[in-house]
C-alpha atoms as a PDB file:
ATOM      1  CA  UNK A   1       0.000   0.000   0.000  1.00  0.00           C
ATOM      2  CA  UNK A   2       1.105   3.421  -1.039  1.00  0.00           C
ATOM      3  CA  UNK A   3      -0.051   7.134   0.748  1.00  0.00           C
ATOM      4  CA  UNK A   4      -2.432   8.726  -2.067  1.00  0.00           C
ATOM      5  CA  UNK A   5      -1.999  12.588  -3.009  1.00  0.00           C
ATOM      6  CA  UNK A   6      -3.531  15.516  -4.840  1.00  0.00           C
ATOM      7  CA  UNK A   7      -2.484  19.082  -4.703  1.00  0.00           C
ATOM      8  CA  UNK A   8      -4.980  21.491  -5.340  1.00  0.00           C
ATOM      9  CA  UNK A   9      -4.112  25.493  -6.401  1.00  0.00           C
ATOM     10  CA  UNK A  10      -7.532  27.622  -6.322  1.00  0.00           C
ATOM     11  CA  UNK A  11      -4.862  30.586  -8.427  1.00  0.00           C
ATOM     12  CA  UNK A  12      -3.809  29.616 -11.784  1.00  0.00           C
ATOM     13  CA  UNK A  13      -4.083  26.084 -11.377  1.00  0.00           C
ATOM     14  CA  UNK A  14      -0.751  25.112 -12.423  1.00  0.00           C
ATOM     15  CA  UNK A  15       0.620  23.117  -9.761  1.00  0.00           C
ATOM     16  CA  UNK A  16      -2.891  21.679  -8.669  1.00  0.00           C
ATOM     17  CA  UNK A  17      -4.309  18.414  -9.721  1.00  0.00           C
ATOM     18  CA  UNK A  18      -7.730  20.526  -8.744  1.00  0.00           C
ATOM     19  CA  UNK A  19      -8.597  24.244  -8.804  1.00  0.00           C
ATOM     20  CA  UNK A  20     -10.783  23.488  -5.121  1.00  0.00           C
ATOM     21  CA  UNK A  21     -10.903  21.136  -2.531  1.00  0.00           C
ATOM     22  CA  UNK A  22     -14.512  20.567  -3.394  1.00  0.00           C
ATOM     23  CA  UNK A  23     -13.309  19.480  -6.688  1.00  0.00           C
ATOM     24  CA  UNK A  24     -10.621  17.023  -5.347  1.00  0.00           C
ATOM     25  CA  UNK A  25     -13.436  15.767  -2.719  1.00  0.00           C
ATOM     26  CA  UNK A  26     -16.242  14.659  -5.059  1.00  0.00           C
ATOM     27  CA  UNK A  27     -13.546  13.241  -7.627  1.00  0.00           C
ATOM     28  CA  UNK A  28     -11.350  11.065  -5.387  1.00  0.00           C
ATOM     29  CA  UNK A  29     -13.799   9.615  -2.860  1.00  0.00           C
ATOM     30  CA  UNK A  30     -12.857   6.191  -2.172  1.00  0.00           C
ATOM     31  CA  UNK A  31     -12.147   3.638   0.254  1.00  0.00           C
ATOM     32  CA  UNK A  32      -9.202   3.923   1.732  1.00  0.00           C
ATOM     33  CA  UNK A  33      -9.660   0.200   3.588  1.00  0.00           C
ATOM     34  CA  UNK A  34      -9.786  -2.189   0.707  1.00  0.00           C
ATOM     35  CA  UNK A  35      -5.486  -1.914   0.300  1.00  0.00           C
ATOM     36  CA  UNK A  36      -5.525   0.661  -2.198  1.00  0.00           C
ATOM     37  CA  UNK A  37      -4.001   2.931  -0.308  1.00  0.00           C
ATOM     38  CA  UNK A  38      -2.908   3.904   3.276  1.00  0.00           C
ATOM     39  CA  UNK A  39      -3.309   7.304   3.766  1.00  0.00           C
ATOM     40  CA  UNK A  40      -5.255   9.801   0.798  1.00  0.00           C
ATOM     41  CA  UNK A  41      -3.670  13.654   1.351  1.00  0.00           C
ATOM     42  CA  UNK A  42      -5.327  16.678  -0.115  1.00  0.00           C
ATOM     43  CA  UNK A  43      -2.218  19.204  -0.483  1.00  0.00           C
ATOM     44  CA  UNK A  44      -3.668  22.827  -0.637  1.00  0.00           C
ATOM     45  CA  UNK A  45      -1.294  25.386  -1.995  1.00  0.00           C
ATOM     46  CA  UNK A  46      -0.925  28.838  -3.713  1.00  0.00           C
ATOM     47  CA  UNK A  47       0.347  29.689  -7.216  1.00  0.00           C
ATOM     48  CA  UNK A  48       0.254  32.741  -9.276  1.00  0.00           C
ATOM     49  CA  UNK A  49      -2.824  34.851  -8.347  1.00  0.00           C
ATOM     50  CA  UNK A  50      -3.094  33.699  -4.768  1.00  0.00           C
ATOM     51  CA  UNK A  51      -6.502  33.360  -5.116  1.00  0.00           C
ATOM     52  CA  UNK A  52      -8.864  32.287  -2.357  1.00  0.00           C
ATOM     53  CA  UNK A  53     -10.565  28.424  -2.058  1.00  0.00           C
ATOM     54  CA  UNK A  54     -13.787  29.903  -2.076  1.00  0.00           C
ATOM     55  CA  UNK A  55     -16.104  26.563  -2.563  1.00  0.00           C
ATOM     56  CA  UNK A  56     -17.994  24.460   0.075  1.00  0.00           C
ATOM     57  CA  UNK A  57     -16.648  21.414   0.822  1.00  0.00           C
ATOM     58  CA  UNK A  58     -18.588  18.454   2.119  1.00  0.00           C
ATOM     59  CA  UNK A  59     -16.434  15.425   2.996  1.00  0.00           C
ATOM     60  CA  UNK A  60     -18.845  12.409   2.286  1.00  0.00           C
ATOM     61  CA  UNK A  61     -18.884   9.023  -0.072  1.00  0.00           C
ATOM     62  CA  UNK A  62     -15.237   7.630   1.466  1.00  0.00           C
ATOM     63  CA  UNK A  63     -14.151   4.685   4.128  1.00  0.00           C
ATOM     64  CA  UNK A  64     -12.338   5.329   6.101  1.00  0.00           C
ATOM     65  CA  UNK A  65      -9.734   3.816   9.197  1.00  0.00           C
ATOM     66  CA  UNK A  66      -7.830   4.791  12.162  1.00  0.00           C
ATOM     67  CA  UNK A  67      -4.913   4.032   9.653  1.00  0.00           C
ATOM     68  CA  UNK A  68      -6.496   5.187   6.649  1.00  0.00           C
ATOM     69  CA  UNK A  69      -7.542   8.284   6.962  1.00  0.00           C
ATOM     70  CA  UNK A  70      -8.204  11.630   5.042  1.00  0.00           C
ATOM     71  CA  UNK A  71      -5.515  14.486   5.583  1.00  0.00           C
ATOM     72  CA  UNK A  72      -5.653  18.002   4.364  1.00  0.00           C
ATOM     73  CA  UNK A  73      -2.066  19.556   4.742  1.00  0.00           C
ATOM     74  CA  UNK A  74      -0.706  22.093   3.882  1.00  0.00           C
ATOM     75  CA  UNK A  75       2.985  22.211   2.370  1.00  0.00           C
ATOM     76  CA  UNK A  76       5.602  24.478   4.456  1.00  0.00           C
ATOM     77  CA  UNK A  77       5.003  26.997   2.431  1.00  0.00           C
ATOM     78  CA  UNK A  78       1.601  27.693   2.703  1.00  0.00           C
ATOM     79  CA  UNK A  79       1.315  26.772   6.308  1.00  0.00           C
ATOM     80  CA  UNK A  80      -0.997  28.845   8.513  1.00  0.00           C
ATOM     81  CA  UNK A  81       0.835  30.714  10.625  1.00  0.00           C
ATOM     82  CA  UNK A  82       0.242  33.059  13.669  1.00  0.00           C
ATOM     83  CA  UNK A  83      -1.126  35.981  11.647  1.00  0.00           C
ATOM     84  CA  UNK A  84      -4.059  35.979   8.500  1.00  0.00           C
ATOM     85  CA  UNK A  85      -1.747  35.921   5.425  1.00  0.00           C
ATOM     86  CA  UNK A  86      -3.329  36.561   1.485  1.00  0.00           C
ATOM     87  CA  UNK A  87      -0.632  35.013   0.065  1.00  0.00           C
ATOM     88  CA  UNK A  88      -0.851  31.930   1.654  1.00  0.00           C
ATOM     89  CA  UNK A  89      -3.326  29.052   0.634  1.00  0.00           C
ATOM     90  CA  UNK A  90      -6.577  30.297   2.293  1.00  0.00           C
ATOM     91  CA  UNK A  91     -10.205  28.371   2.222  1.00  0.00           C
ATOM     92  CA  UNK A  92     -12.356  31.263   2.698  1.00  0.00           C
ATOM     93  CA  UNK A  93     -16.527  30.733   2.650  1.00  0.00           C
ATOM     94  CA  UNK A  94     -18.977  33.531   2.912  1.00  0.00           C
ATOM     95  CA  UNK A  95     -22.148  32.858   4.714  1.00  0.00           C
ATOM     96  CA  UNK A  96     -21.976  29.174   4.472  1.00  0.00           C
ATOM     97  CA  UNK A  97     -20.432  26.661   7.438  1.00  0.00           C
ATOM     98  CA  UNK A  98     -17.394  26.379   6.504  1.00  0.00           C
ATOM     99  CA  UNK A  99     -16.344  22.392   6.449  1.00  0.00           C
ATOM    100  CA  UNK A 100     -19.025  20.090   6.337  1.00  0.00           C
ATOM    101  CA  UNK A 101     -17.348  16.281   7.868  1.00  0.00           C
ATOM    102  CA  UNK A 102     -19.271  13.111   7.581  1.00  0.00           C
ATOM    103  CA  UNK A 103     -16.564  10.821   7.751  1.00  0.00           C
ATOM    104  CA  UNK A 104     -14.797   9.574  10.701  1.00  0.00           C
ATOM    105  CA  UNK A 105     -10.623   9.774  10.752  1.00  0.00           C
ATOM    106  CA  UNK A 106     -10.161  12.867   8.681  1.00  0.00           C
ATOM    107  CA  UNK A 107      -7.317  15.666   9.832  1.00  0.00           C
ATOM    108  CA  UNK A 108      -6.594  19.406   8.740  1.00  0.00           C
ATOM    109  CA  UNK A 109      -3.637  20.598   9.093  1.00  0.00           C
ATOM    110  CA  UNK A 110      -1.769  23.914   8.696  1.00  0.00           C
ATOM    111  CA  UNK A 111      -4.795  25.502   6.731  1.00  0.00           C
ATOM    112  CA  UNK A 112      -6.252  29.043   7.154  1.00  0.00           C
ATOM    113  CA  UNK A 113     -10.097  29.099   7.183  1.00  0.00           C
ATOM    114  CA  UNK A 114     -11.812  31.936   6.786  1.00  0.00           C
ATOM    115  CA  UNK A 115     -15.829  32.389   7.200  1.00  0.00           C
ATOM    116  CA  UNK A 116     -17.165  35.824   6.123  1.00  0.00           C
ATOM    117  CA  UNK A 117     -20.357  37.352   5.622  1.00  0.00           C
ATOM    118  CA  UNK A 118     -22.362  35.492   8.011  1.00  0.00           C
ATOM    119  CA  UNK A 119     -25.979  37.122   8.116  1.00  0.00           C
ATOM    120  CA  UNK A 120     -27.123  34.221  10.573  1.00  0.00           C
ATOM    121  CA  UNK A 121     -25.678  31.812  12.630  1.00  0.00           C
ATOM    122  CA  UNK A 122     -23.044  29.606  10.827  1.00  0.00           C
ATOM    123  CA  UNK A 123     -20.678  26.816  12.131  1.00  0.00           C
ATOM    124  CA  UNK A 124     -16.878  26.804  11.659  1.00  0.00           C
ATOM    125  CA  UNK A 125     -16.870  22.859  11.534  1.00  0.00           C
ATOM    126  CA  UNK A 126     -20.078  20.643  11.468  1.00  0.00           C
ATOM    127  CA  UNK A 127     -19.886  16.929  12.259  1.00  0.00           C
ATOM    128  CA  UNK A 128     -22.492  15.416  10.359  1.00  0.00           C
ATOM    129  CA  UNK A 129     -23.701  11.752  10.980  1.00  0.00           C
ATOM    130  CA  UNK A 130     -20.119   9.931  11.766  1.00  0.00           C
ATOM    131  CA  UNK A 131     -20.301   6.934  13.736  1.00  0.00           C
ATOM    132  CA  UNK A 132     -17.037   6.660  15.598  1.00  0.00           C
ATOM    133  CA  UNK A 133     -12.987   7.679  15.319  1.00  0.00           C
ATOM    134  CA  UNK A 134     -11.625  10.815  15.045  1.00  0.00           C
ATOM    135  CA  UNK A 135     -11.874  14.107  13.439  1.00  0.00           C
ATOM    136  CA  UNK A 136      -8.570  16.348  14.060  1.00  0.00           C
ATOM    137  CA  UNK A 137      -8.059  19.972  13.371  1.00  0.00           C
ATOM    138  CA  UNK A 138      -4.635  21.236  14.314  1.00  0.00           C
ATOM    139  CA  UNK A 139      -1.785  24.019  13.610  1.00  0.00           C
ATOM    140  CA  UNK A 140      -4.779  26.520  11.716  1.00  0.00           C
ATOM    141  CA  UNK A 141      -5.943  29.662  11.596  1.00  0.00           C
ATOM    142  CA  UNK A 142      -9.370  30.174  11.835  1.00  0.00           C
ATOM    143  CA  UNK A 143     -10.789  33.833  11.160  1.00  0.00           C
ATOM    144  CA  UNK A 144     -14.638  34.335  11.628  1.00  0.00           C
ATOM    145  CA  UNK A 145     -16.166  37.928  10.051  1.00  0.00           C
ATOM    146  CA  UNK A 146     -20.225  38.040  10.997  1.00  0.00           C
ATOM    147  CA  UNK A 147     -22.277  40.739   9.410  1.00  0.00           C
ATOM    148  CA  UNK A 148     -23.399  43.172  12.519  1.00  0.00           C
ATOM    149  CA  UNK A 149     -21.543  41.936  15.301  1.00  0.00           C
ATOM    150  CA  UNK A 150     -20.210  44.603  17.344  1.00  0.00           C
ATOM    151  CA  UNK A 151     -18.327  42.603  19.795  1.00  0.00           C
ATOM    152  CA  UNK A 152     -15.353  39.394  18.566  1.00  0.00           C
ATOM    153  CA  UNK A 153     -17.018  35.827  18.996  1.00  0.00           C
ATOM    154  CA  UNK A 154     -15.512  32.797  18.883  1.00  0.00           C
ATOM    155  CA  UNK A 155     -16.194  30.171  15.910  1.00  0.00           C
ATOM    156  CA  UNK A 156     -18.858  27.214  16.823  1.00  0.00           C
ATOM    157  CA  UNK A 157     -17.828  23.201  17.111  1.00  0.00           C
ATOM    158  CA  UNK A 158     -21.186  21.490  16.607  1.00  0.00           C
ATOM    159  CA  UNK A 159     -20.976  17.730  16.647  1.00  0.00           C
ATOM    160  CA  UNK A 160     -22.994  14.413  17.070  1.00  0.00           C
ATOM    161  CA  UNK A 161     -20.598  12.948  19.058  1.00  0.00           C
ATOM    162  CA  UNK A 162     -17.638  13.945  20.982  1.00  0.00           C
ATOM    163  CA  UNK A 163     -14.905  15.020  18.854  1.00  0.00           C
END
């Protein structure tokens, strides 16, 4: 068994297998159990333009295991860091929760996520329907802009289960 990858580059394009990571998510789902594969990593990175990942992205239709699992990380260059930065790979939905998860053992790493625009109440990460394992989110930045708000609010977990 081999670790799968894609890269995807929302900019020009021309170092991604995928201009979104909605467009790698509904074209690789797969089972990652039946020996294909150990691990299946979505690389998110920046090119040319810089331009934003600006598409919903709802992680359903794969198997998963606690040793074949989904991973969304981001290459050094790109990596989140301790301040918002444009030039880095960004996934950045407006008025929309921002990443939809109904698969168990799936991990984001190093991303920036960005949720603007909310006119009503949104979630930063919604847990939909997963039956067991884990769902990790480490090493990100997470920036939240809501419509109105006079006052800084943190972002929302909402989840079936314990995370």
């Amino acid at each position: 068994m081999a670790a799968l990858s894609n890269t995807v580059d929302p900019g020009s394009g021309a170092s991604g297998n995928y201009a979104s990571l909605n467009a790698l998510e509904t074209a690789q789902q797969q089972d990652l159990t039946d020996g294909g594969g150990d691990t299946f990593t979505a690389i998110p990175t920046t090119t040319g333009d810089n331009a934003a990942d600006t598409t919903v992205v709802d992680w359903d239709g794969w198997t998963t295991g606690a040793t074949t699992y989904i991973k969304v990380e981001t290459p050094s260059s790109d990596r989140a860091s301790t301040t918002w930065d444009a030039t880095k790979y960004r996934y950045s939905i407006s008025d929309a929760n921002a990443l939809l998860v109904r698969e168990d053992y799936i991990w984001f790493d190093g991303l920036q996520i960005e949720v603007t625009g909310m006119s009503t109440a949104r979630y930063f990460f919604q847990n939909i329907a997963r039956s067991s394992g884990w769902i990790k989110v480490c090493a990100s930045l997470i920036l939240w802009r809501i419509i109105g708000l006079k006052r800084n609010r943190s972002p929302t977990v909402r989840s079936s289960r314990p995370l």
